[in-house]
Protein backbone atom coordinates (compact mmCIF):
# COMPACT_ATOMS: atom_id res chain seq x y z
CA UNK A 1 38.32 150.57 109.25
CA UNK A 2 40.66 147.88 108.31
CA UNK A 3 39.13 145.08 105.96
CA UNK A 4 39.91 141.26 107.68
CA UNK A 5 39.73 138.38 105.57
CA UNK A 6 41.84 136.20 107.26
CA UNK A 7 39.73 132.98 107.73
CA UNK A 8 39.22 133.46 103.70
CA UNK A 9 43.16 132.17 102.95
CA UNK A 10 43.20 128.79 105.10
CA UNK A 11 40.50 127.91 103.28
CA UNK A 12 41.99 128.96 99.98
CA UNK A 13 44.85 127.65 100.70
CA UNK A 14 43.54 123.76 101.96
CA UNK A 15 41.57 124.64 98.52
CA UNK A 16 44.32 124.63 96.40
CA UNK A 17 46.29 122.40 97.89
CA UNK A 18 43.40 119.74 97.97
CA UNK A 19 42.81 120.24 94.07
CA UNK A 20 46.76 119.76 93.87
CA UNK A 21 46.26 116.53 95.18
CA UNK A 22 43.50 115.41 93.31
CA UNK A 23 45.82 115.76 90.24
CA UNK A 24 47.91 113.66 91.44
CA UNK A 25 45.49 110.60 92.79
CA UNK A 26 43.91 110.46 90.04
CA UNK A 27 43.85 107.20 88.28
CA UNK A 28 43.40 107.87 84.96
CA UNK A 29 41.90 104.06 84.47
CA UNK A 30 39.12 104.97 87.22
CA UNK A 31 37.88 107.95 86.26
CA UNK A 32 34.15 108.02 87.43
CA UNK A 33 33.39 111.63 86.41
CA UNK A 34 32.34 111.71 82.72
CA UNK A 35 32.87 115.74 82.76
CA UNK A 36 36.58 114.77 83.65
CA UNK A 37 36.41 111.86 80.79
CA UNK A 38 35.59 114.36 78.00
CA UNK A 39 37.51 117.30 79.23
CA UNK A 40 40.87 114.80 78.81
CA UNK A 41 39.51 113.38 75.94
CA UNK A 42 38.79 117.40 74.02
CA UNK A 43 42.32 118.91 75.58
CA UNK A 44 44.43 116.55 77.35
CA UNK A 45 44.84 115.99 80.68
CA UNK A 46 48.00 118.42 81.34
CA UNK A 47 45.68 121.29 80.29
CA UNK A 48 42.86 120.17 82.01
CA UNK A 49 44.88 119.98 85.50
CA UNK A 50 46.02 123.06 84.33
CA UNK A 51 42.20 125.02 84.11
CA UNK A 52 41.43 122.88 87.41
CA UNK A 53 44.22 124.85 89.00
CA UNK A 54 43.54 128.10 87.29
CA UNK A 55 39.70 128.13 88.55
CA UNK A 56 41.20 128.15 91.57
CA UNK A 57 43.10 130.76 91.02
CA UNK A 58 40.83 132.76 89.22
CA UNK A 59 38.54 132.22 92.35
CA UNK A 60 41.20 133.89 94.47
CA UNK A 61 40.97 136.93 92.20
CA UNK A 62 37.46 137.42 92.34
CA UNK A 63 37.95 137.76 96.11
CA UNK A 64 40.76 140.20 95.92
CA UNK A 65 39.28 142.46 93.64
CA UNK A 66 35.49 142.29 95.98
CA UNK A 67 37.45 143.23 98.56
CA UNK A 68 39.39 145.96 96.75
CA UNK A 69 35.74 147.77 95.51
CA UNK A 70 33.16 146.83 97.78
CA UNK A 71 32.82 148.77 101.66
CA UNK A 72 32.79 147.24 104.70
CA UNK A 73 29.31 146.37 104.98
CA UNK A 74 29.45 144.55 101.23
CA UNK A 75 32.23 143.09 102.07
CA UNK A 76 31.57 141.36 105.65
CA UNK A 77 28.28 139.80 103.25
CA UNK A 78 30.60 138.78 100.52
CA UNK A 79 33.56 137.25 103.03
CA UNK A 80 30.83 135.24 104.36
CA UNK A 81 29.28 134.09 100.87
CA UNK A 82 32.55 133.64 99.91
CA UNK A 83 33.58 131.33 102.90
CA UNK A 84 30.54 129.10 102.74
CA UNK A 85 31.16 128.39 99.33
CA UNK A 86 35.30 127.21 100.34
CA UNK A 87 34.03 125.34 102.89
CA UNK A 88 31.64 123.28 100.50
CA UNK A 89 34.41 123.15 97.96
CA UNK A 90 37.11 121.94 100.49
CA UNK A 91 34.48 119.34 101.82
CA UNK A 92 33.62 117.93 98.41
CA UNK A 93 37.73 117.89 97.60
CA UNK A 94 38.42 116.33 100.85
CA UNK A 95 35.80 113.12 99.75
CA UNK A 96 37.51 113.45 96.54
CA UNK A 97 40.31 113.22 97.38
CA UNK A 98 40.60 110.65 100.42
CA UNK A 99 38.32 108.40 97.21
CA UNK A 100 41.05 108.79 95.00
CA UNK A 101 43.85 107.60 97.71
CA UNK A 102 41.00 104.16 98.59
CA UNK A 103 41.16 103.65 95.02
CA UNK A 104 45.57 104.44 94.18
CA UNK A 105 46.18 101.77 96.56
């Protein structure tokens, strides 16, 4: 049986595009998020886009390897899991970043 995860990639992708452009709103001077603050404040904020992008990434990963070990019947229950939990992220990114754009202009 062939494995489908095709609704898992739009949702990836919008992902990491959406976290993309949350780099790039962000004003620096209206930071709300104090994890964000002190993240910039320990290592920068170059490497902390960076490890904002790579959780991403390493999200991506974890879905490629579950689908490379688990059968068909783990891995319809983990596509789903796995969905539902892009679909939160790309909602809370989408507020994120649609605040951000209020607040650049």
């Amino acid at each position: 049986m062939k494995r489908n995860s095709g609704p898992l990639v739009p949702w990836f992708l919008l992902l990491l595009s959406l976290n993309v452009m949350d780099i790039l709103f962000t004003n620096p001077s209206r930071e709300a998020n104090p994890v964000t603050l002190l993240s910039w404040a320990w290592i920068g904020i170059f490497p902390s886009a960076c490890m904002k992008i790579g959780s991403v990434f390493l999200f991506g990963i974890l879905v490629v390897i579950t689908k490379k070990m688990a059968n068909q019947t783990d891995w319809d229950l983990a596509a789903g899991l796995m969905r539902r939990i892009l679909i939160v992220l790309v909602t809370f990114y989408t507020f994120v970043v649609a605040w951000n754009i209020i607040l650049w202009i």
